[in-house]
Protein backbone atom coordinates (compact mmCIF):
# COMPACT_ATOMS: atom_id res chain seq x y z
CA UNK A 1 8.90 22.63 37.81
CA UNK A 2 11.44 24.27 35.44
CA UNK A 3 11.62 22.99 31.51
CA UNK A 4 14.51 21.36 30.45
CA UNK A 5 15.04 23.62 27.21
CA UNK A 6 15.68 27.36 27.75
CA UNK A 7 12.62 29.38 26.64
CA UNK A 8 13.23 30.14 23.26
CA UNK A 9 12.77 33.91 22.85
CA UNK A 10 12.19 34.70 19.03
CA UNK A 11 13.76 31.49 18.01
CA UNK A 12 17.46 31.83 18.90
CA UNK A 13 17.75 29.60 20.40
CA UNK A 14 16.03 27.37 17.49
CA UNK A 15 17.97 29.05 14.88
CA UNK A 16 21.64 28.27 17.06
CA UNK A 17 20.60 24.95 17.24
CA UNK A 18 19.62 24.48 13.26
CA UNK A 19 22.85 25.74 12.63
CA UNK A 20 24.67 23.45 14.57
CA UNK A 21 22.83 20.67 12.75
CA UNK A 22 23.61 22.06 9.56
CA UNK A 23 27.31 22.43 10.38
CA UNK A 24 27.27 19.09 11.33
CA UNK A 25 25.90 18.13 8.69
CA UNK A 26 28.73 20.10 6.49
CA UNK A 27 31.27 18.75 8.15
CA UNK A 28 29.91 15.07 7.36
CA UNK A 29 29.22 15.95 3.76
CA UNK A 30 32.97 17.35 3.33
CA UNK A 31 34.32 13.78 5.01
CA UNK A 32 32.17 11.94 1.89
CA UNK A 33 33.94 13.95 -0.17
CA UNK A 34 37.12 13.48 0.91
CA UNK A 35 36.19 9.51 1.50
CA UNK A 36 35.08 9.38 -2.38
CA UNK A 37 38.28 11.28 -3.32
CA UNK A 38 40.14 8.47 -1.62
CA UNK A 39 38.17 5.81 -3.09
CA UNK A 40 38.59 7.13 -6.57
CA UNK A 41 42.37 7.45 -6.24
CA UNK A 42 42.68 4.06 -4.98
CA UNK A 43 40.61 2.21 -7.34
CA UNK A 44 42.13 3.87 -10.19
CA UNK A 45 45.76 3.08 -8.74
CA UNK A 46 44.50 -0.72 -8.16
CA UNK A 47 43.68 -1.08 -11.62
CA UNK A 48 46.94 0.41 -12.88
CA UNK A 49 49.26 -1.84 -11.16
CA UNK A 50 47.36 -4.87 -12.32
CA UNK A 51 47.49 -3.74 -15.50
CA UNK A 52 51.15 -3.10 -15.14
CA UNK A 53 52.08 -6.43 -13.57
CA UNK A 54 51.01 -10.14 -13.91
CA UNK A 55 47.32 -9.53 -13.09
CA UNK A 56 44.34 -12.52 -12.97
CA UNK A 57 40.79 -11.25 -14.69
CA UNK A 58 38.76 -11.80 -12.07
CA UNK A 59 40.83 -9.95 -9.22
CA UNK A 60 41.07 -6.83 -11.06
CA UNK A 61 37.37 -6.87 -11.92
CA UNK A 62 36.02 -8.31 -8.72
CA UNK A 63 38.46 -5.23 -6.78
CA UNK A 64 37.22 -2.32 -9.68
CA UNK A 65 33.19 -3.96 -8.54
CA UNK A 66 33.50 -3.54 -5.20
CA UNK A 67 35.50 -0.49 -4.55
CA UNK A 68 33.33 1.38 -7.27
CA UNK A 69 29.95 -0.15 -5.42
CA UNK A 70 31.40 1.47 -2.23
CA UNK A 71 31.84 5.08 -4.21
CA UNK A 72 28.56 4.41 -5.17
CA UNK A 73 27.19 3.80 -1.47
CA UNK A 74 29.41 7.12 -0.26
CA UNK A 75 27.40 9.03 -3.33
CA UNK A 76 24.21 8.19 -1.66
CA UNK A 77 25.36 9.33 1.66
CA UNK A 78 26.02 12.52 0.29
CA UNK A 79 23.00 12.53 -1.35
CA UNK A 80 21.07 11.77 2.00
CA UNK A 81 23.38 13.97 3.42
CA UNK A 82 22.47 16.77 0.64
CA UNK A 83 18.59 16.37 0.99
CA UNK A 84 18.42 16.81 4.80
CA UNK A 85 19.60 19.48 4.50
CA UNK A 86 17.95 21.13 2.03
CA UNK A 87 14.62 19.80 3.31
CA UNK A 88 15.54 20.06 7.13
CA UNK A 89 14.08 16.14 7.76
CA UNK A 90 15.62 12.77 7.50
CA UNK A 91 13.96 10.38 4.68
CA UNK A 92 14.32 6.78 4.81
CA UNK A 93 14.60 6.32 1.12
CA UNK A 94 18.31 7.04 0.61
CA UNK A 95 19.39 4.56 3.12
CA UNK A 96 17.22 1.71 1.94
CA UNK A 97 18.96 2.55 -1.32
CA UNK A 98 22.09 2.05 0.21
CA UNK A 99 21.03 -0.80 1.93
CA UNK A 100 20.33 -2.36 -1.76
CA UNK A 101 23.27 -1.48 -2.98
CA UNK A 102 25.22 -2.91 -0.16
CA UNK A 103 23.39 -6.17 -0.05
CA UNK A 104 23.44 -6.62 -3.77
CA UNK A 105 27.78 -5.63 -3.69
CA UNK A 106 28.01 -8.61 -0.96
CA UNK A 107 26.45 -11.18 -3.11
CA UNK A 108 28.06 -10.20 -5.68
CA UNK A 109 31.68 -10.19 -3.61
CA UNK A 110 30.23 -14.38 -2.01
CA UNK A 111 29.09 -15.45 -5.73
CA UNK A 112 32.76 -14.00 -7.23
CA UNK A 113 34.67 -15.24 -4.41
CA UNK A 114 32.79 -19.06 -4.54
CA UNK A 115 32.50 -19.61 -7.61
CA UNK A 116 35.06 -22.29 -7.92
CA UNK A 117 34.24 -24.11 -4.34
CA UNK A 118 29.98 -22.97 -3.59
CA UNK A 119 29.53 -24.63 -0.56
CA UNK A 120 25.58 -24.50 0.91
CA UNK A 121 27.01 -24.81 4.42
CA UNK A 122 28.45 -20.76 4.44
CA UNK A 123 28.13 -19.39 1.54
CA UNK A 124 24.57 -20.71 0.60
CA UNK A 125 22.90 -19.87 3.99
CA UNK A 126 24.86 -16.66 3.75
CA UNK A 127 23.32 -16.20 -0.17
CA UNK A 128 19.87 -17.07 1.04
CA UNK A 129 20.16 -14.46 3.76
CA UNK A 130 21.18 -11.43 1.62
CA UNK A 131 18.64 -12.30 -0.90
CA UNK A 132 15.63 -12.00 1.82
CA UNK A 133 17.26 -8.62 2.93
CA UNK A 134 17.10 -7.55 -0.40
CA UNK A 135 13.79 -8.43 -1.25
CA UNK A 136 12.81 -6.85 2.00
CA UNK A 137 14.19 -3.42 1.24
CA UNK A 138 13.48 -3.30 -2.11
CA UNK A 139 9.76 -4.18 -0.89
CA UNK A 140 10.35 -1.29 1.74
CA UNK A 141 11.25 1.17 -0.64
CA UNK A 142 8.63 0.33 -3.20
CA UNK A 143 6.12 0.88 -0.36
CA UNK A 144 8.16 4.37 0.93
CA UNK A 145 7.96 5.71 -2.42
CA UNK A 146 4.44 4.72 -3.29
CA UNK A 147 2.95 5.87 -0.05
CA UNK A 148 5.35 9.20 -0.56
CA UNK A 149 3.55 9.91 -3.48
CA UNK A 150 -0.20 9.37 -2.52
CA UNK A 151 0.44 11.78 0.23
CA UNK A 152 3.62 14.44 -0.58
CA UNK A 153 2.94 16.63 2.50
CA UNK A 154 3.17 14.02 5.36
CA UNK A 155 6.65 13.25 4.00
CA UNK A 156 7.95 17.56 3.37
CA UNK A 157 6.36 19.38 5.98
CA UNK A 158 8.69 22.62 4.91
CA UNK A 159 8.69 22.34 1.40
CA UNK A 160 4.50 22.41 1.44
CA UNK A 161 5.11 25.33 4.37
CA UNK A 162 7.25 27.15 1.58
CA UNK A 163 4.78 26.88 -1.03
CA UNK A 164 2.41 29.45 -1.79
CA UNK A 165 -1.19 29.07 -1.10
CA UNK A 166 -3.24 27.78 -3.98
CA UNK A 167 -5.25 30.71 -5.25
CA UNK A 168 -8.61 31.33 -3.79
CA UNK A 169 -11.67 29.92 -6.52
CA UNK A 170 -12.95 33.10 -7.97
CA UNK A 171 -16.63 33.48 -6.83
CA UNK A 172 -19.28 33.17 -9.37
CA UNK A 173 -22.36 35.28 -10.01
CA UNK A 174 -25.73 32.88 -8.65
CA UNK A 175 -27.75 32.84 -10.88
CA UNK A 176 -31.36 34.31 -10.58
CA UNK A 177 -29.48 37.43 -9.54
């Protein structure tokens, strides 16, 4: 029977295939960029026509909160983005952290939006549920960090394959030599 894969002959076929990855990755990492340019520009143009015209408090801040929380989710991408590949592997970490943050921007968006007419039929079962999801991830990435740190070399194969050995202990003399 013939494997799939060509046979990889001094590991071109490894390496063409690691740099597709990382250009793929690139290529994602430049469209964050250009997604958190976008963001940037159109919060701060939000906020300067409310300013400008008759404006109400709580729309300006409530549309500043969540447009900045989504900047801050597309900064965490890039970060994730950043760290694979740097490290070559895909942690869970970043996105539970951007899970958090886009749990904790909803309930913030419900609570803003009914807090003049709270109803437990919607927005309370709705409240209830984000809260749980939070707890859960921020339980899941208490554990993830915890665990990464008892045990750093399950989590970075290359970065412990890039590390130098530790140096040999220097024999001592027995004694009764």
């Amino acid at each position: 029977m013939r494997p799939i894969l060509p046979k990889i002959e001094g590991g071109r076929v490894q390496g063409l295939l690691q740099l597709i990855e990382d250009g793929i990755h690139l290529v994602v990492a430049a469209l964050l960029v250009l997604l958190a340019g976008l963001l940037t520009v159109g919060v701060v143009h939000d906020v300067i026509r409310s300013i400008q015209g008759p404006y109400r408090e709580e729309t300006v801040v409530l549309s500043a909160l969540d447009n900045g929380l989504v900047l801050f989710i597309v900064a965490e991408l890039l970060h994730t983005v950043r760290l694979t590949i740097r490290n070559q592997t895909l942690d869970a970490e970043p996105f539970l952290v951007v899970g958090l943050i886009a749990g904790i921007r909803k309930v913030l968006i419900v609570t803003a939006e009914a807090e003049k007419s709270f109803r437990w039929n919607v927005e309370g079962i709705e409240l209830l549920i984000l809260a749980g999801l939070i707890l859960v991830m921020a339980t899941a990435t208490y554990v993830w960090v915890w665990r990464r740190s008892t045990r750093p070399g399950d989590y970075f194969p290359l970065q412990e394959a890039r590390r130098p050995p530790p140096p040999a202990p220097s024999p001592t003399p027995g004694r009764g030599s």
